[in-house]
Protein backbone atom coordinates (compact mmCIF):
# COMPACT_ATOMS: atom_id res chain seq x y z
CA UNK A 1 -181.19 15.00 -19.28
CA UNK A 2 -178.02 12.50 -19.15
CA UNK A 3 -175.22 13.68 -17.42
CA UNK A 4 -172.06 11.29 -16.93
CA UNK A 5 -168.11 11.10 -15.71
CA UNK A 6 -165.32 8.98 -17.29
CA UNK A 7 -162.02 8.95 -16.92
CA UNK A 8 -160.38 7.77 -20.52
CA UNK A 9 -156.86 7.85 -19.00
CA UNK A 10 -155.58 9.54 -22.48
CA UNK A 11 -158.18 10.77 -24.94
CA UNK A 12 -155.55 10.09 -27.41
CA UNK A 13 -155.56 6.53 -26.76
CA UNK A 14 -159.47 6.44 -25.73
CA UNK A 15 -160.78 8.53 -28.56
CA UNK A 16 -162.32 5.71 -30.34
CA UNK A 17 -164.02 4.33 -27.41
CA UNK A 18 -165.71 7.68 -26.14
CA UNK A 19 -167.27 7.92 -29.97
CA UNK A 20 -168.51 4.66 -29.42
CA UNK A 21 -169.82 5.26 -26.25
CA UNK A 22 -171.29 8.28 -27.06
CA UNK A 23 -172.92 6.40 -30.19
CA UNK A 24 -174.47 3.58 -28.57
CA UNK A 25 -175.27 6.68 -25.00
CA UNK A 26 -175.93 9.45 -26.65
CA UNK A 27 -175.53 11.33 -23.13
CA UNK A 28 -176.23 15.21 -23.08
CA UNK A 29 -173.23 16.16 -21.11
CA UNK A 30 -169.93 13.61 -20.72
CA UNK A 31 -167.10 14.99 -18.38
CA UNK A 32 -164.22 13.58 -19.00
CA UNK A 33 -160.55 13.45 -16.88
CA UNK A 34 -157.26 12.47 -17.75
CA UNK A 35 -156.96 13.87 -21.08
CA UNK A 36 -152.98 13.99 -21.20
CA UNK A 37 -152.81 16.06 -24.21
CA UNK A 38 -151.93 20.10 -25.34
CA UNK A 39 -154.90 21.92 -24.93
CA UNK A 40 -154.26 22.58 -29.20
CA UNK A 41 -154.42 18.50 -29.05
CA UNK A 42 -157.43 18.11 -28.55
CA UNK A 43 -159.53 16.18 -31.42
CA UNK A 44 -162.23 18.72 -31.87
CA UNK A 45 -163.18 17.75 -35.21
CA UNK A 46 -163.94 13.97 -34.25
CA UNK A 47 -166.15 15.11 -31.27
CA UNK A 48 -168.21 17.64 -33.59
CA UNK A 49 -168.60 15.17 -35.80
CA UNK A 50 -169.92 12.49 -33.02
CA UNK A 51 -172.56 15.96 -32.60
CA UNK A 52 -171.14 17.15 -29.36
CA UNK A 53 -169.44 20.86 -28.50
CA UNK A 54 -166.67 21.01 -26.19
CA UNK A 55 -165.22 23.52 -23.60
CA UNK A 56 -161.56 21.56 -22.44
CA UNK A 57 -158.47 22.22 -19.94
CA UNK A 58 -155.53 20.32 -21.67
CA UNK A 59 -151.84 19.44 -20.20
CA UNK A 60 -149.54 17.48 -21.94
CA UNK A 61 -148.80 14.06 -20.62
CA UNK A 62 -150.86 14.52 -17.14
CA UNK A 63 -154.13 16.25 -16.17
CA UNK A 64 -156.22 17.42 -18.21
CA UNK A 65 -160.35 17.87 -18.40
CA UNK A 66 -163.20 18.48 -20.65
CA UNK A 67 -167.06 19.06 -20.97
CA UNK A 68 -168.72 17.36 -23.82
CA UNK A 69 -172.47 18.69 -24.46
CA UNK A 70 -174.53 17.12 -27.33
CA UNK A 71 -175.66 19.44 -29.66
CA UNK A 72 -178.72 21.61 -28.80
CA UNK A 73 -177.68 22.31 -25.39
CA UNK A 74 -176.08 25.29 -24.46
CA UNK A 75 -172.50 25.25 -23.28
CA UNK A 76 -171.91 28.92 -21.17
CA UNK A 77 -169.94 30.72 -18.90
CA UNK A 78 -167.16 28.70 -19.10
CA UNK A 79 -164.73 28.93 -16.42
CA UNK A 80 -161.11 27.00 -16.36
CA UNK A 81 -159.49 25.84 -12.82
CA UNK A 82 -160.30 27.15 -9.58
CA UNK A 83 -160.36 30.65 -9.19
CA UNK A 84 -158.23 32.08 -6.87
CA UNK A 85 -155.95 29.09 -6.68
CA UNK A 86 -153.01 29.12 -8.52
CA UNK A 87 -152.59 25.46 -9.82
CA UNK A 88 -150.32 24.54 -12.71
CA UNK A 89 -151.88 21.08 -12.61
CA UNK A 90 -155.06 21.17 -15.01
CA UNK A 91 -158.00 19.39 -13.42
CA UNK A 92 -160.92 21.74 -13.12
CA UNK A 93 -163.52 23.02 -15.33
CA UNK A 94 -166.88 24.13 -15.35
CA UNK A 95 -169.91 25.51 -17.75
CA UNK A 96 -173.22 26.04 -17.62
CA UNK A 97 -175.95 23.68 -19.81
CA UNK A 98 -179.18 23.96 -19.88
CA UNK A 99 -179.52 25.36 -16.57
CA UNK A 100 -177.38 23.17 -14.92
CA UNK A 101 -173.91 24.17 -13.22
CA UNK A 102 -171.50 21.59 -14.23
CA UNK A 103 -168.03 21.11 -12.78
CA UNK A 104 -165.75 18.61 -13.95
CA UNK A 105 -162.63 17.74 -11.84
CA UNK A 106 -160.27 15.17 -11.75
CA UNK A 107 -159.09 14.99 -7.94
CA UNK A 108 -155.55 14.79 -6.78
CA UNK A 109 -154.50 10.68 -6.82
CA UNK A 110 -151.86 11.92 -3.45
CA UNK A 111 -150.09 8.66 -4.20
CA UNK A 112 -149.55 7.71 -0.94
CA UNK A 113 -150.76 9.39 2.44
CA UNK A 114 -146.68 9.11 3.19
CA UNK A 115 -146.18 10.67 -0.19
CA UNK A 116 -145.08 14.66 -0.51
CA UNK A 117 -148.50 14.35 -2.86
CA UNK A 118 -150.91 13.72 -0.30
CA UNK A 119 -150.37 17.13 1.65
CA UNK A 120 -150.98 18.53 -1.74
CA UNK A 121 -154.13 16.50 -2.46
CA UNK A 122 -155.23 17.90 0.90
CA UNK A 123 -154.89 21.32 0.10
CA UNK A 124 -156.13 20.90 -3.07
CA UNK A 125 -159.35 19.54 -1.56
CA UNK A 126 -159.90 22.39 1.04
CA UNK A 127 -159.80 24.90 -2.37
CA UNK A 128 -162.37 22.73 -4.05
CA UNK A 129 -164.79 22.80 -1.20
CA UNK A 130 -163.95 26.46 -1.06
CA UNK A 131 -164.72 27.19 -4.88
CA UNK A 132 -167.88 24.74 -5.03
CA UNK A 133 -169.52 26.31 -1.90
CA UNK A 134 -168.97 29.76 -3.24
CA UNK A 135 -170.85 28.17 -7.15
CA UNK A 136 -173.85 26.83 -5.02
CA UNK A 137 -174.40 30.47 -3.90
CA UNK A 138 -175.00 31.30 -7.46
CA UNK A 139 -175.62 28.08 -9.31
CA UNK A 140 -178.84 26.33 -6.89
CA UNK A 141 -178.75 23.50 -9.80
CA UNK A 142 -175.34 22.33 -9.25
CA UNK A 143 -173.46 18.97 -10.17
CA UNK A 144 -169.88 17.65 -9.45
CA UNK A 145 -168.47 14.97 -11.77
CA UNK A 146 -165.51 13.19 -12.00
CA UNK A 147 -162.96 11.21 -10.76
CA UNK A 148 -162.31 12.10 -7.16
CA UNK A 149 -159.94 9.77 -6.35
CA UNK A 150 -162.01 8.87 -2.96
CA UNK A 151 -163.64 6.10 -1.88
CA UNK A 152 -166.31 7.49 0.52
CA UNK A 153 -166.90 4.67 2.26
CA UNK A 154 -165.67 0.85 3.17
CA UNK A 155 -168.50 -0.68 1.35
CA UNK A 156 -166.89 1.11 -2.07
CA UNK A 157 -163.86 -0.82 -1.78
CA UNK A 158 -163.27 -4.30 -2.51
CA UNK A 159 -160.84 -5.22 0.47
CA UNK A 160 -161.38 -2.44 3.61
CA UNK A 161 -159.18 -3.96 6.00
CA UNK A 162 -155.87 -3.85 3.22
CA UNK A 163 -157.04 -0.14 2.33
CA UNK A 164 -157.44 1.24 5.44
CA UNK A 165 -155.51 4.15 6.17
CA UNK A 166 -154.44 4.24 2.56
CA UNK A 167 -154.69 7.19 -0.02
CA UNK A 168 -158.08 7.08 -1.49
CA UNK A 169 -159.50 5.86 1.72
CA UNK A 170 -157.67 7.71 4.42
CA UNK A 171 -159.83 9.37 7.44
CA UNK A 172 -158.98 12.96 6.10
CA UNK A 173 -159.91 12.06 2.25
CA UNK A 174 -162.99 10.54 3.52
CA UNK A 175 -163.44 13.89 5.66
CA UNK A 176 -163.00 16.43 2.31
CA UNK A 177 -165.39 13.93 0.70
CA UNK A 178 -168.10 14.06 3.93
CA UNK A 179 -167.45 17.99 4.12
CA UNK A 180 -168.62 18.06 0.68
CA UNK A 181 -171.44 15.92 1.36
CA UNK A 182 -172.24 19.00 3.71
CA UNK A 183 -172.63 21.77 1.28
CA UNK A 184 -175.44 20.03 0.37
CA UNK A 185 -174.97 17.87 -2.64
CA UNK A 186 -175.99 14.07 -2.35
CA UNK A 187 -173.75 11.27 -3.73
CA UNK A 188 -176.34 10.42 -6.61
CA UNK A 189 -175.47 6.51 -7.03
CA UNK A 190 -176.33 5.99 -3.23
CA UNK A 191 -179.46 7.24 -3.83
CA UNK A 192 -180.45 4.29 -5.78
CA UNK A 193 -178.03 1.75 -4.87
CA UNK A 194 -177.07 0.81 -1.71
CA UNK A 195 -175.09 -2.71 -2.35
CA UNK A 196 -171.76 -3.57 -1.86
CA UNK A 197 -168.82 -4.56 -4.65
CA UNK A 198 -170.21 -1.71 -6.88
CA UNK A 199 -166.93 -0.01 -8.86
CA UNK A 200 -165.87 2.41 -11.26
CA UNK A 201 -162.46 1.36 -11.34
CA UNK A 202 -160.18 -1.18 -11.50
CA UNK A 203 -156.67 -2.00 -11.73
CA UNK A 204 -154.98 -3.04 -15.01
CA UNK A 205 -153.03 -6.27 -13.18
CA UNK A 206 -153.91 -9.36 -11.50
CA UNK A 207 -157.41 -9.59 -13.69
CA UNK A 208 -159.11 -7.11 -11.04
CA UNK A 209 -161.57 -6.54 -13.17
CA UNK A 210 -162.51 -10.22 -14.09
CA UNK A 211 -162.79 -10.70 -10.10
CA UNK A 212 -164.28 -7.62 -9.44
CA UNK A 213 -161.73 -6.09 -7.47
CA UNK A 214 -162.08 -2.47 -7.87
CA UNK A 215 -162.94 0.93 -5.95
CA UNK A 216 -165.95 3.15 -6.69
CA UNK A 217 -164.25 6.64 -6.53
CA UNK A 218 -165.85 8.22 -9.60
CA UNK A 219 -168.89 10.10 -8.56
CA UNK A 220 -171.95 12.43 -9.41
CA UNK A 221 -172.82 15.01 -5.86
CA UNK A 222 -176.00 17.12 -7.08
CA UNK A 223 -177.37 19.75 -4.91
CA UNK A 224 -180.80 19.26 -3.81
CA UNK A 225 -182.13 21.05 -6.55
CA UNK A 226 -180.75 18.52 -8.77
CA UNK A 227 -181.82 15.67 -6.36
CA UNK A 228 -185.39 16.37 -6.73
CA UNK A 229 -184.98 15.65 -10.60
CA UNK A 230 -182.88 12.69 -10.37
CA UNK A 231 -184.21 9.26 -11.63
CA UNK A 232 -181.42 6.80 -11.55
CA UNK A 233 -177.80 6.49 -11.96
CA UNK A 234 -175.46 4.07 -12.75
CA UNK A 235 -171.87 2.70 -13.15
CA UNK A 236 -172.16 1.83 -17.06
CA UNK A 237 -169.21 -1.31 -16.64
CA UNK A 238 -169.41 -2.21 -20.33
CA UNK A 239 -166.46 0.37 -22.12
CA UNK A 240 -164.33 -1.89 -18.93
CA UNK A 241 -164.92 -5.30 -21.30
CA UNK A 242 -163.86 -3.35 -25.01
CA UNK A 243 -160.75 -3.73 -26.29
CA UNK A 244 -157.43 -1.38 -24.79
CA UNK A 245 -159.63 0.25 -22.05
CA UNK A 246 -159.13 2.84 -19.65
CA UNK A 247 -159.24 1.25 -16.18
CA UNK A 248 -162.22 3.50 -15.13
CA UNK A 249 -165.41 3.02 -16.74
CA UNK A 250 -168.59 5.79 -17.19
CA UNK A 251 -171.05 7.00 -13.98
CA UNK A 252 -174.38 8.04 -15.43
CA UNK A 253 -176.88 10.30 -13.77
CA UNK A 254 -180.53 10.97 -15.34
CA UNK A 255 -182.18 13.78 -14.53
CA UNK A 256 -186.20 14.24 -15.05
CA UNK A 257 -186.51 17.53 -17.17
């Protein structure tokens, strides 16, 4: 079982790359952020036709989340946001396949830890941590995909000393990341990579992505249950090379049945 993250940064615009992803990776389950369309937007049709089912959280122009499963997996107990949080941003969803507790969530960006955002981002984080402990109780096969906007650690980021104390690297980001760490999920990618200058995304200017000048802040935390199963995963850089990308690019987890 194939589970992966991606955020298209507009499905509108991305459309035509996820099909071809999903084509050439025929993954079981693709979460996907950043939608920014209507939830009656969305191009259900298309991803049918590519032989995937979809449960989706759509907001026009920002936001906006989905779970794709390939066909002959089930897709259940489907459950939008965070319960008990009223949000108006769309960023959370979650579903059942095959056994598996999926939640897909595209974090809070905070903009800048200065930023009347980042307070938000922070609360926003303590609500997560709230509504994913409370889903382990039930859900012992548990994993948390998507674009979290964090980058756990120095070694994720391509210059430490300029992004210290920055959004997506601050101490208390790093903390909500760490305290999720201690529910007892695993960052899956460190469990079979430990180098350095390994990204999922990179900035549209300057040719970051020709140097390699990027952040790894899309991630894949399993709880142990999961771990156990897990064979590899990977930051899949090639959708970054295709023509009008989004400037993330797919984190794919395999899981032994």
């Amino acid at each position: 079982m194939r589970l992966a993250t991606w955020n298209v940064n507009s499905l509108k615009v991305r459309l035509p790359q996820v099909l071809q992803w999903l084509a050439e990776t025929p993954v079981d389950v693709l979460c996907l952020q950043e939608l920014k369309m209507d939830q009656d937007a969305f191009p259900l049709a298309e991803i049918e036709a590519a032989g995937y089912r979809a449960a989706w959280l759509g907001q026009k122009t920002y936001n906006g989340v989905a779970i794709l499963v390939r066909d002959g997996h089930s897709l259940d107990d489907v459950v939008p946001g965070i319960p008990g949080y009223d949000d108006e941003q769309r960023r959370v969803i979650a579903a059942t396949v095959g056994g598996v507790r999926v939640i897909c969530a595209y974090f809070v960006n905070g903009e800048a830890v200065d930023s009347p955002k980042y307070p938000y981002k922070l609360a926003w984080l303590a609500e997560l941590e709230r509504y994913v402990a409370d889903e382990l109780t039930r859900h012992p096969s548990l994993a948390l995909l998507g674009d979290y906007n964090i980058a756990p650690d120095d070694r994720d980021v391509y210059d430490p000393d300029a992004w210290k104390d920055k959004v997506l690297c601050s101490v208390p980001e790093r903390d909500a990341f760490r305290r999720l760490i201690g529910l007892g999920l695993s960052d899956s990618f460190r469990l079979f990579n430990q180098d350095e200058k390994q990204y999922s995304w990179w900035d549209y200017r300057a040719m970051m992505f020709r140097r390699n000048l990027g952040l790894r802040i899309d991630h894949i935390l399993i709880s142990d249950a999961l771990k156990a199963r897990a064979t590899e995963c990977v930051i899949d850089k090639a959708p970054r090379k295709w023509e009008r990308p989004s400037d993330h690019t797919p984190v794919v987890l395999t899981l032994a049945d």
